[in-house]
Protein backbone atom coordinates (compact mmCIF):
# COMPACT_ATOMS: atom_id res chain seq x y z
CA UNK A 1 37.76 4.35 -1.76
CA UNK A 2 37.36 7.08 0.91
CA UNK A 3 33.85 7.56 0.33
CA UNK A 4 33.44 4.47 1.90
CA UNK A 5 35.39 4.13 4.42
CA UNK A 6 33.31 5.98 6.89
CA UNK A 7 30.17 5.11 5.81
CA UNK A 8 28.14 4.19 8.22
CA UNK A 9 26.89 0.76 8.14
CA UNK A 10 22.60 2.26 8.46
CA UNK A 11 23.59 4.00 5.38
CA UNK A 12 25.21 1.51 3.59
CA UNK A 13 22.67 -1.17 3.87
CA UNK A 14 20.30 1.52 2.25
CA UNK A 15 22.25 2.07 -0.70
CA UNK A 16 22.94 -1.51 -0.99
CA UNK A 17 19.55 -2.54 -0.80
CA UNK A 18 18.03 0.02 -3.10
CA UNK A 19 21.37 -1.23 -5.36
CA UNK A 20 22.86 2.56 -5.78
CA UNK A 21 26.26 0.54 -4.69
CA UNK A 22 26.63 -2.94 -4.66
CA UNK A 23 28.78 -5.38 -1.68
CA UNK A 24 31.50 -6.21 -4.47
CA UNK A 25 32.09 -2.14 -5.00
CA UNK A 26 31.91 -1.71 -0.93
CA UNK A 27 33.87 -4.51 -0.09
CA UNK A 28 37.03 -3.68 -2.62
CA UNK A 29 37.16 -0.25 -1.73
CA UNK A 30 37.79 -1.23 1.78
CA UNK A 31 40.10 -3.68 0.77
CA UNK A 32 42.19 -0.82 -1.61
CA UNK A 33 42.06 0.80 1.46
CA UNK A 34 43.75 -1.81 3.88
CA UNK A 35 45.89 -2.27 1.26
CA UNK A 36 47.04 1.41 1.06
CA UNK A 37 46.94 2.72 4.88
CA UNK A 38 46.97 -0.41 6.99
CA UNK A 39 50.77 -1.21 6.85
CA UNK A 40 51.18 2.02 8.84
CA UNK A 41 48.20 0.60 11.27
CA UNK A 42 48.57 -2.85 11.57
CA UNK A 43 45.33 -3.67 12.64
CA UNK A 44 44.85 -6.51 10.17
CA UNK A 45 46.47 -10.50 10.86
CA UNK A 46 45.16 -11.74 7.80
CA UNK A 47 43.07 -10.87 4.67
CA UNK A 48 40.66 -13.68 2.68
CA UNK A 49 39.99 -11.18 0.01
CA UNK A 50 39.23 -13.96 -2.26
CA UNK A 51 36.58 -15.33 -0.48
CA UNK A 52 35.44 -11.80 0.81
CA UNK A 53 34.91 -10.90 -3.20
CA UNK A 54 33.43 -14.14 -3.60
CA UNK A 55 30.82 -13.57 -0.96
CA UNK A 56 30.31 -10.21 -2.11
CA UNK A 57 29.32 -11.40 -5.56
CA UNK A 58 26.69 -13.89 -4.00
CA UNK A 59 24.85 -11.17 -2.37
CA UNK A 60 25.00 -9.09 -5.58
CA UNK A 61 23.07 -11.90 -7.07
CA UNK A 62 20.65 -12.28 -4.57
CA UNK A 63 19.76 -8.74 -4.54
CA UNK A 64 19.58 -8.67 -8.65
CA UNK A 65 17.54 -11.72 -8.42
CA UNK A 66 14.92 -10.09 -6.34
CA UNK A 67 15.81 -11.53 -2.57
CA UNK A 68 14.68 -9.84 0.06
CA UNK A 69 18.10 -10.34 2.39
CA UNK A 70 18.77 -9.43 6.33
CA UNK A 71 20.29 -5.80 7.09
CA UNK A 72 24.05 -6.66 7.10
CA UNK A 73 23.87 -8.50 3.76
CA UNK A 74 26.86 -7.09 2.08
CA UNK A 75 28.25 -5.05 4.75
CA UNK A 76 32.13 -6.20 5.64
CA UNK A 77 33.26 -7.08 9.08
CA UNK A 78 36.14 -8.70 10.82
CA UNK A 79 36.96 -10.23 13.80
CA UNK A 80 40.18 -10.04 16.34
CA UNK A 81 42.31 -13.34 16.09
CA UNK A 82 40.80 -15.13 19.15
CA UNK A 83 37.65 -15.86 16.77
CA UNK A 84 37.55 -19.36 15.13
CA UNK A 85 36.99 -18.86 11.33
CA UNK A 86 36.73 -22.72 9.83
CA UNK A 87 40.23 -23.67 7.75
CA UNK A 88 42.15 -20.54 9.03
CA UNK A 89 44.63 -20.60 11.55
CA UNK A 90 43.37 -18.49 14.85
CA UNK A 91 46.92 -17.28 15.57
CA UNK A 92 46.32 -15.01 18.72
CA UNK A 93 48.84 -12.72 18.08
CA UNK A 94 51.63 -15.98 19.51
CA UNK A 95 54.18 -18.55 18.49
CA UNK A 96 52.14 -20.96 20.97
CA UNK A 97 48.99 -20.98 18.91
CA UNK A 98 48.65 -23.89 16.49
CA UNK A 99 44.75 -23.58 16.84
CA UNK A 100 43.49 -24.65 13.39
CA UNK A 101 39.71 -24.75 13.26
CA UNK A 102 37.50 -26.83 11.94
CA UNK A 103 34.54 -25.24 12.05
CA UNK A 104 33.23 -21.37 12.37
CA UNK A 105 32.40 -19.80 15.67
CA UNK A 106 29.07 -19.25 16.98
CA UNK A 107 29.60 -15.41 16.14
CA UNK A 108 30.79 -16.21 12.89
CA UNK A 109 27.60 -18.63 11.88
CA UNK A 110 25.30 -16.02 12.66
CA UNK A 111 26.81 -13.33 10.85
CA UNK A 112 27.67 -15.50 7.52
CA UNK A 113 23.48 -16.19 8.09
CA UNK A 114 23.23 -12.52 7.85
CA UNK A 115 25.58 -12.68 5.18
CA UNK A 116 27.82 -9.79 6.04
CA UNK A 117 31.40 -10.01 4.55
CA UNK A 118 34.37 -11.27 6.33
CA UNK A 119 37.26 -9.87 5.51
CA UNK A 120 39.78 -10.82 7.62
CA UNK A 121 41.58 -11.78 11.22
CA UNK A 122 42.35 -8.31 13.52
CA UNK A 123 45.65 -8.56 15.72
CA UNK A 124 45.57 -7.94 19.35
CA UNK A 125 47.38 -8.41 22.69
CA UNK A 126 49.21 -12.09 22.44
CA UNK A 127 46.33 -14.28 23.85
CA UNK A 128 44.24 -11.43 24.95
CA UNK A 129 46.42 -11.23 27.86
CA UNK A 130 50.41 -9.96 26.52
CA UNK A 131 51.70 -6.61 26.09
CA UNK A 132 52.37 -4.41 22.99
CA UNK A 133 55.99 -4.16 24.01
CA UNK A 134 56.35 -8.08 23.48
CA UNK A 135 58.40 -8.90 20.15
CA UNK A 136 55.33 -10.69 18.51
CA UNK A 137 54.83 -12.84 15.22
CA UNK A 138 53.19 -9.70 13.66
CA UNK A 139 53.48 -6.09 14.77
CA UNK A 140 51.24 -4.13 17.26
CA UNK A 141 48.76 -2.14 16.16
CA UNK A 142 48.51 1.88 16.01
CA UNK A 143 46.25 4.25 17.11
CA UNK A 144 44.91 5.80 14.12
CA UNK A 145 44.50 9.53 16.00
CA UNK A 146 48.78 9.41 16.82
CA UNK A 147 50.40 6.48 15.79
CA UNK A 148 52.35 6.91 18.52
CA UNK A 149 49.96 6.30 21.29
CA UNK A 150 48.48 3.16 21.99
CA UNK A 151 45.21 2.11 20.86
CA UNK A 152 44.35 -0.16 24.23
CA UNK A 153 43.74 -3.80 24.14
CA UNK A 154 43.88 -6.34 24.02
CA UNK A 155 41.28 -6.18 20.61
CA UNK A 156 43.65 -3.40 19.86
CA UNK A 157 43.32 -4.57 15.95
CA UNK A 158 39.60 -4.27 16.36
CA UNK A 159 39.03 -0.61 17.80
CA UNK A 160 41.96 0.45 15.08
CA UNK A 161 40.31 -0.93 11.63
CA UNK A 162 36.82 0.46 12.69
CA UNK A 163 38.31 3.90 13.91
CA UNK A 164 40.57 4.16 10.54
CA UNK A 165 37.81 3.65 8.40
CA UNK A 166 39.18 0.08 6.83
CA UNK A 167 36.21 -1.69 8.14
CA UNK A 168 32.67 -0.98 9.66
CA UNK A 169 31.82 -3.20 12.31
CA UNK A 170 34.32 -5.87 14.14
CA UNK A 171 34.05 -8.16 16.63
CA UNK A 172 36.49 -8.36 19.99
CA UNK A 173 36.91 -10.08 22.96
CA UNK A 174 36.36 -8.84 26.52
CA UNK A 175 37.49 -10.31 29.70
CA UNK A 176 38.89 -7.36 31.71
CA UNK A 177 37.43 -4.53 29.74
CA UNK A 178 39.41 -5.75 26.28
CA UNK A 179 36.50 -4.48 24.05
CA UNK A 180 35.35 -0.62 25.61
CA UNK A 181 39.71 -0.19 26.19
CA UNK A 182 40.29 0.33 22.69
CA UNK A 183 37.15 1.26 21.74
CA UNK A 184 37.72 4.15 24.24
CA UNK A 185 41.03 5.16 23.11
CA UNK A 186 39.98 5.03 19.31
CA UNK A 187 36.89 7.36 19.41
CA UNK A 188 34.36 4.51 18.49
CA UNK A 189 31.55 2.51 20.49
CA UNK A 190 32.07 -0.72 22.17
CA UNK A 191 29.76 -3.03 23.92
CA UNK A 192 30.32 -5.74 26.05
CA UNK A 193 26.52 -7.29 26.18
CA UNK A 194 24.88 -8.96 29.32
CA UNK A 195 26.69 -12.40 29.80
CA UNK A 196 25.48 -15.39 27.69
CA UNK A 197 23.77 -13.12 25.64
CA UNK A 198 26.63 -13.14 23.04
CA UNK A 199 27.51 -17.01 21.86
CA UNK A 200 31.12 -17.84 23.11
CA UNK A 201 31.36 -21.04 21.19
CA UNK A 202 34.45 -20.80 19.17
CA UNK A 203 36.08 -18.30 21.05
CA UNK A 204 39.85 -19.14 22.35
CA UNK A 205 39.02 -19.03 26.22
CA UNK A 206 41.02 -16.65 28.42
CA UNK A 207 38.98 -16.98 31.63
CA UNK A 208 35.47 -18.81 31.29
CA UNK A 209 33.97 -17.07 34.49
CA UNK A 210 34.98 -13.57 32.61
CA UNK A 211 34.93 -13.81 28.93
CA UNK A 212 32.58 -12.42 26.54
CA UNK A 213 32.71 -11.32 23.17
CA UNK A 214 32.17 -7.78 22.30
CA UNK A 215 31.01 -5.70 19.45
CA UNK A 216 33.23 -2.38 18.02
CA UNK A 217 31.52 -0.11 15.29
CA UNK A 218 31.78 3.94 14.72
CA UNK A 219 28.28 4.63 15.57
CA UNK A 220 25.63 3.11 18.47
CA UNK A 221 22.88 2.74 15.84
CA UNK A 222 25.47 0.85 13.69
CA UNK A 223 25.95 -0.95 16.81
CA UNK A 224 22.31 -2.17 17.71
CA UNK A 225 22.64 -3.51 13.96
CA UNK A 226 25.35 -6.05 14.75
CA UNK A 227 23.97 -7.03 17.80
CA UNK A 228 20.22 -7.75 16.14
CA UNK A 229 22.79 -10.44 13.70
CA UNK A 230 24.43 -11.75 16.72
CA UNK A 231 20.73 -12.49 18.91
CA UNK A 232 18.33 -12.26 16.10
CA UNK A 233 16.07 -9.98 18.19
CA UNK A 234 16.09 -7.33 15.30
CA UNK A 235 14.99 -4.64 18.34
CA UNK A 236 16.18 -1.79 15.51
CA UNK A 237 12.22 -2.36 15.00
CA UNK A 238 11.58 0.06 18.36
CA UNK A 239 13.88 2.73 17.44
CA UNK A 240 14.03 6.15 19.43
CA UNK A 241 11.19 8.25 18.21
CA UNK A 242 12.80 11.46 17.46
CA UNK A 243 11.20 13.27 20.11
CA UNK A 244 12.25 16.36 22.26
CA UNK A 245 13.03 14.66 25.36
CA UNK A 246 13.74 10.87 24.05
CA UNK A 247 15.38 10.05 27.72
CA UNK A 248 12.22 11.11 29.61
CA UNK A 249 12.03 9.12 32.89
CA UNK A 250 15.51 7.31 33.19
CA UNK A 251 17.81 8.19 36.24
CA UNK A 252 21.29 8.32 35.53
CA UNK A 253 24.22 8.10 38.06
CA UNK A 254 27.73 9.69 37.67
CA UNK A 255 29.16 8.19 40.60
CA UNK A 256 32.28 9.69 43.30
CA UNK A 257 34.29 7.28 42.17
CA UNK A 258 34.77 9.01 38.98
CA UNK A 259 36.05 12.28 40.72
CA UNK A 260 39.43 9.93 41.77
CA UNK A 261 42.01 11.79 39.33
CA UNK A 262 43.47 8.34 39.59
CA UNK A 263 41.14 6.92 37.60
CA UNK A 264 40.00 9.89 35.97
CA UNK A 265 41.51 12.86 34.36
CA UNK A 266 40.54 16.05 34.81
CA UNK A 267 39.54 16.55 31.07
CA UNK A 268 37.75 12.89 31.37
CA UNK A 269 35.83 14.24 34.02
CA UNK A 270 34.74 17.54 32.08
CA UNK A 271 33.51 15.62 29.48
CA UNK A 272 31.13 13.01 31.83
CA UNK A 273 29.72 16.29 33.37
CA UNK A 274 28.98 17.54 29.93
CA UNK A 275 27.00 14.15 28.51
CA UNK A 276 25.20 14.24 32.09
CA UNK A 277 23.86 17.64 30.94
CA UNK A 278 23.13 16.23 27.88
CA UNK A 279 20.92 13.42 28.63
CA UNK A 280 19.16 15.96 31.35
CA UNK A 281 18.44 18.18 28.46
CA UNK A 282 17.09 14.56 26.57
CA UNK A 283 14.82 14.80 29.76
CA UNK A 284 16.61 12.26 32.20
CA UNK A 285 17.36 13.11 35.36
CA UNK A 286 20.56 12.58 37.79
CA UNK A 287 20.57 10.99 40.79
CA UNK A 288 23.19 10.32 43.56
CA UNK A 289 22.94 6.65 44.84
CA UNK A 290 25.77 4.32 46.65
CA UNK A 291 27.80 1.90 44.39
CA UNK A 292 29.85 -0.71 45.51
CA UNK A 293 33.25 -0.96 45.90
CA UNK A 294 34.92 -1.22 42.58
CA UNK A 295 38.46 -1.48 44.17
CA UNK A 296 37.84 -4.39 45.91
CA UNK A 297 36.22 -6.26 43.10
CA UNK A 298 38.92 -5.25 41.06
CA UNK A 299 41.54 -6.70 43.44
CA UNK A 300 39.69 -10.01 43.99
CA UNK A 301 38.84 -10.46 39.97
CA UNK A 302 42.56 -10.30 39.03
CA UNK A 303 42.92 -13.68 41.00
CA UNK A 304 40.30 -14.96 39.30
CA UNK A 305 41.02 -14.12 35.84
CA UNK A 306 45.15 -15.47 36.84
CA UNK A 307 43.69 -18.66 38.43
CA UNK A 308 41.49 -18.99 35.41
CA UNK A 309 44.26 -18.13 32.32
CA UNK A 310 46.88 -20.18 33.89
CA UNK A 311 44.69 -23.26 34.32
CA UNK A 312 43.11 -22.31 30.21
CA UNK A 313 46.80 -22.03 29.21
CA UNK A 314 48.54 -24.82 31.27
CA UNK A 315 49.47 -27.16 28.58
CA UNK A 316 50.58 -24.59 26.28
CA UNK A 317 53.05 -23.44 28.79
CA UNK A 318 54.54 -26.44 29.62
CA UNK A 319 54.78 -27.71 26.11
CA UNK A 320 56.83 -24.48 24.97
CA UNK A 321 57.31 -22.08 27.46
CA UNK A 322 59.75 -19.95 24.76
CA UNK A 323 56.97 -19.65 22.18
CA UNK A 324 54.84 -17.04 24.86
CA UNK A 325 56.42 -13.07 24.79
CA UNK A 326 58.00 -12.39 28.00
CA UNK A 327 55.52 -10.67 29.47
CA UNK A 328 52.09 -13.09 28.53
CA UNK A 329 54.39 -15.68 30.23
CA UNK A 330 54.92 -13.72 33.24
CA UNK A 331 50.72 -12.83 33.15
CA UNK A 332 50.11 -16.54 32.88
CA UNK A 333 52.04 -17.78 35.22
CA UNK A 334 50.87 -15.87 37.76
CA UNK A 335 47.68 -17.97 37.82
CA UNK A 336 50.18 -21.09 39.05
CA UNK A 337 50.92 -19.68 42.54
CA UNK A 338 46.98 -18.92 43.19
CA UNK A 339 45.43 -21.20 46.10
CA UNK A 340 41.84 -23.30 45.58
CA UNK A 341 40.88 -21.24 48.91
CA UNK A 342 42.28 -17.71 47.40
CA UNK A 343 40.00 -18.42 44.23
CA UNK A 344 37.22 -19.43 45.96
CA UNK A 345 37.48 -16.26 47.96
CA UNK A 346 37.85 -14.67 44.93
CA UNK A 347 34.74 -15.75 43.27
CA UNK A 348 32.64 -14.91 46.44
CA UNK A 349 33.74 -11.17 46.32
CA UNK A 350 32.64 -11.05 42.69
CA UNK A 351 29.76 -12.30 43.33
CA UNK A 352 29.26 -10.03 46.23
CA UNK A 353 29.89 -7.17 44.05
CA UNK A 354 27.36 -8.19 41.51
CA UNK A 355 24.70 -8.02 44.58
CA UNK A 356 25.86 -4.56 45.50
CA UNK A 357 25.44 -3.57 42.50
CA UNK A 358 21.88 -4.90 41.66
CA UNK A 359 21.20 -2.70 44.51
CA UNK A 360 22.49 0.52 43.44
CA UNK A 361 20.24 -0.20 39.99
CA UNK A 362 17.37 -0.19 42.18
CA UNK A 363 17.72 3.39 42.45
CA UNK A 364 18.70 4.75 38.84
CA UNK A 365 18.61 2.76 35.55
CA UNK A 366 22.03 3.91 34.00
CA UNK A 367 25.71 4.55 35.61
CA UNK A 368 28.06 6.59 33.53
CA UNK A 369 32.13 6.27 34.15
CA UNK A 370 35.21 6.41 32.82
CA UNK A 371 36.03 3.75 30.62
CA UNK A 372 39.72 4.80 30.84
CA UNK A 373 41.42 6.76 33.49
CA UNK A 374 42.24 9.35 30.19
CA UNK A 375 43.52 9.59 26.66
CA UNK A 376 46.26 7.25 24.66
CA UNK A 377 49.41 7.31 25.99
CA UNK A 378 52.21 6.70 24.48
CA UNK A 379 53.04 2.87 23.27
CA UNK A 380 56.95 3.08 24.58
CA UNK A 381 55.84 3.95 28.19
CA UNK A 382 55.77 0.38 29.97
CA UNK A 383 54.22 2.41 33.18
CA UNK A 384 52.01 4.53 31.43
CA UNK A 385 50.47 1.10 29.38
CA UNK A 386 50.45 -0.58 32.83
CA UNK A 387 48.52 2.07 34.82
CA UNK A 388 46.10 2.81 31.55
CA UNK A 389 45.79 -1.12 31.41
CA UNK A 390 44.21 -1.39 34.60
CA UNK A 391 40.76 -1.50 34.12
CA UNK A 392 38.86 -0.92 37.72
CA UNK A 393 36.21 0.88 36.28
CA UNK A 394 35.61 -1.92 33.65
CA UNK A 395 36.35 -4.81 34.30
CA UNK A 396 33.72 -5.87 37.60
CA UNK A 397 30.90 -5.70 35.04
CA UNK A 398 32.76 -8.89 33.42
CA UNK A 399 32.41 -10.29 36.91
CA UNK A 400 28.80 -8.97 37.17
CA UNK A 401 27.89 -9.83 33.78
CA UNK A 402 26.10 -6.64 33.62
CA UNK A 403 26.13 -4.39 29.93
CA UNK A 404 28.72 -2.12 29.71
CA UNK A 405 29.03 0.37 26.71
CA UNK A 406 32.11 2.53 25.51
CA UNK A 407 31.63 5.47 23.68
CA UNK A 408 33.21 9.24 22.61
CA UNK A 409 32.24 11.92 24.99
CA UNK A 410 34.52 14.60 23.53
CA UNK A 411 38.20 15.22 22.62
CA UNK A 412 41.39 16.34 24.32
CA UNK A 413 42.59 19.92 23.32
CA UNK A 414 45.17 17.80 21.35
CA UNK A 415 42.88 16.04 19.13
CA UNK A 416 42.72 12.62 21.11
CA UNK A 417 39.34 11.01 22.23
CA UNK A 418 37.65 10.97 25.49
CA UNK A 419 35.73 8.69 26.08
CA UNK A 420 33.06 7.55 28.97
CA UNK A 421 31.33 4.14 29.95
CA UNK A 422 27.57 3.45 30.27
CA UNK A 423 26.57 0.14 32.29
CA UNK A 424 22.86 -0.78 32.65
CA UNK A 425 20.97 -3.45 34.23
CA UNK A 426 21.99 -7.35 33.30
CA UNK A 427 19.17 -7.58 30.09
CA UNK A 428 19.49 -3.82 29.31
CA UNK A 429 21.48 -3.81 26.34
CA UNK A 430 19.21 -2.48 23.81
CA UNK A 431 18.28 0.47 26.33
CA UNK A 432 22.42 1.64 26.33
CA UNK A 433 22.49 1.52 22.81
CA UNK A 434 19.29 3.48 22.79
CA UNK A 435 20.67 5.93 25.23
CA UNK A 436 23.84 5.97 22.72
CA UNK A 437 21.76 6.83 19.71
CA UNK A 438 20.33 9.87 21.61
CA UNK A 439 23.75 11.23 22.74
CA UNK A 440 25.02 11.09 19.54
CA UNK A 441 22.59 12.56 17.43
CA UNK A 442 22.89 15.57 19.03
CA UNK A 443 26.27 15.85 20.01
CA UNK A 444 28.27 14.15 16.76
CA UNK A 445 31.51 13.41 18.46
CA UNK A 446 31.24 9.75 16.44
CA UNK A 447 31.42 11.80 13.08
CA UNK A 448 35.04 13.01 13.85
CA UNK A 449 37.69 10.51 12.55
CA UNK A 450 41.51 10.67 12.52
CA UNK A 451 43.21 11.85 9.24
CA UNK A 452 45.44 9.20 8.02
């Protein structure tokens, strides 16, 4: 069982395909293992193990029958609770849900094409929008590094099960930063592609100017795997060359903004300086350029993304206004009091941000900040989970639309992960994963995992 569960998925697809292990063998071992440390994580909604075995036997026979089958064939996966999987309830972590789908999301289509395993629904923040502190039809999850601490959210299921080792590669939801939050605060990568590239059909809508779906695996290379299933560009094909100086030519940016303690601790910080020194050894270069102002955006996106989860969530509210936790009420309510002039003002800042910010890529290819303003904090400190929830370092890129990638930059001197944010270019995907796959070969802060 543990030899698996940190596998990465690059590796396992090798030994599945050459048939040294085979999906039904992968896929039980990580369900022994959900089975024997999840209670204490509570990452997990639901399990189909049934149907997981059952799919894992198919692609068995295929592969003993002499198929040639796509890269994820046989790899498990699962998905946070806002993801429509056909004839299972998608519960969204609340009382209010009676979603009960009929058919599979977009997301989910593609990836049963590729025919990587399902194995079950990951909890999260009630709606994508509620609070940990919420009593909630199922329990919140843990940060596997101190169970303690929070692990962000709201796909706080999502960064836990990939982190802990009980599953490879999961799928999340981002509207404010809900995908590189826990991805952050778990130690693992998490990328919230270029808007539209990513199907949202399916997808329980939180705020349809903001949403997208994001992707949550240990590794960036694992990473750029899911994301070929999800477009079918397959760009694995132009891997980094392993070169001395694979970076050669691209300008990065660490911008002032990051030097507010506010939104960035000290050790944060430290560890941004340290991966700019790394990808000017990988022979980048870094340049100082203006960026907009990410306050401001900040400010006029939370009316947007009120406006838009009140008017998503009206009926449910008004039909039973006791089912929602306290405080995913009091979020969604908020939207009520907003103004058809305040969100139109709203919108127009956004949008002005996103041309500010075109701008500043005119002079350097890759910005690197915070993803978090610092490590986990603990999950009984309603402040602490407020001020770490505020995401005004990640969440204008849902308003831009631009690519925005989480990933471990180091570790507190208490054994908790630091993380920072890489945003490219709207289209630029591929290149932040690349950029990824260069940090981490040579600096292996993805190989550490917590000890459970």
């Amino acid at each position: 069982m543990d030899d698996f569960a940190f596998l990465s998925v690059t590796k396992a697809a090798s030994l599945l395909a050459a048939r040294r292990i085979s999906s039904v063998e992968y896929t039980r071992a990580l369900l022994d293992r959900i089975d024997n440390v999840g209670h204490r994580l509570a990452a997990f909604i639901s399990l189909d193990s049934d149907a997981a075995l059952a799919a894992a036997r198919c692609v068995d026979d295929q592969r003993a029958a002499g198929h040639v089958l796509p890269a994820l064939a046989g790899i498990p996966y699962a998905v946070k609770d806002l993801i429509d999987v056909a004839g299972q309830r998608t519960t969204a972590q609340s009382a209010a849900s009676t979603r009960l789908p009929v058919r599979d999301a977009a997301v989910i289509r593609r990836l049963r094409e590729a025919k990587a395993i399902l194995l079950g629904k990951l909890t999260l923040e009630e709606w994508g929008i509620g609070s940990p502190l919420d009593p909630l039809p199922w329990p919140p999850a843990r940060n596997p590094w101190s169970l303690d601490r929070t692990p962000g959210g709201s796909s706080s299921g999502a960064g836990v099960a990939v982190s802990s080792g009980l599953v490879p590669l999961a799928l999340g939801t981002d509207t404010a930063g809900s995908v590189r939050n826990p991805a952050a605060l778990c130690g693992i990568v998490g990328l919230k592609p270029t808007r539209g590239l990513v199907s949202r059909a399916g997808v329980v809508a939180l705020s349809r100017t903001l949403d997208h779906v994001g992707l949550m695996a240990r590794s960036a290379q694992d990473c750029r795997l899911l994301l070929d299933a999800l477009t079918g560009e397959h760009s694995r094909a132009g891997d980094l060359p392993r070169c001395k100086q694979p970076l050669a030519g691209l300008r990065f940016c660490l911008p002032d903004v990051s030097r507010n303690e506010e939104l960035c601790s000290a050790e944060t910080r430290h560890a941004l300086d340290s991966a700019c020194g790394v990808f000017e050894r990988l022979g980048a270069s870094t340049v100082t350029v203006g960026t907009p102002d990410f306050q401001a955006c900040y400010r006029a996106l939370v009316v947007v993304l009120q406006a838009e989860a009140f008017r998503a969530h009206r009926f449910r509210l008004a039909a039973s206004p006791g089912a929602f936790g306290s405080r995913t009420h009091s979020n969604l309510m908020a939207g009520a009091a907003i103004s058809a002039a305040q969100y139109a003002t709203a919108r127009l800042a956004c949008s002005a941000f996103a041309v500010e910010l075109a701008t500043t890529f005119a002079s350097c290819d890759i910005l690197v900040l915070p993803p978090v303003n610092g490590p986990a904090v603990l999950l009984d400190d309603e402040l602490a989970l407020k001020r770490a929830g505020q995401g005004v370092l990640r969440a204008p890129f849902n308003a831009s639309g631009n690519p925005a990638l989480s990933l471990c930059a180091g570790m507190t001197a208490s054994g908790l992960p630091l993380a920072m944010q890489l945003v490219g270019r709207p289209g630029s995907d591929t290149l932040l994963l690349e950029v990824a796959i260069a940090f981490q070969r040579v600096t292996g802060w993805h190989e550490l995992h917590p000890a459970l």
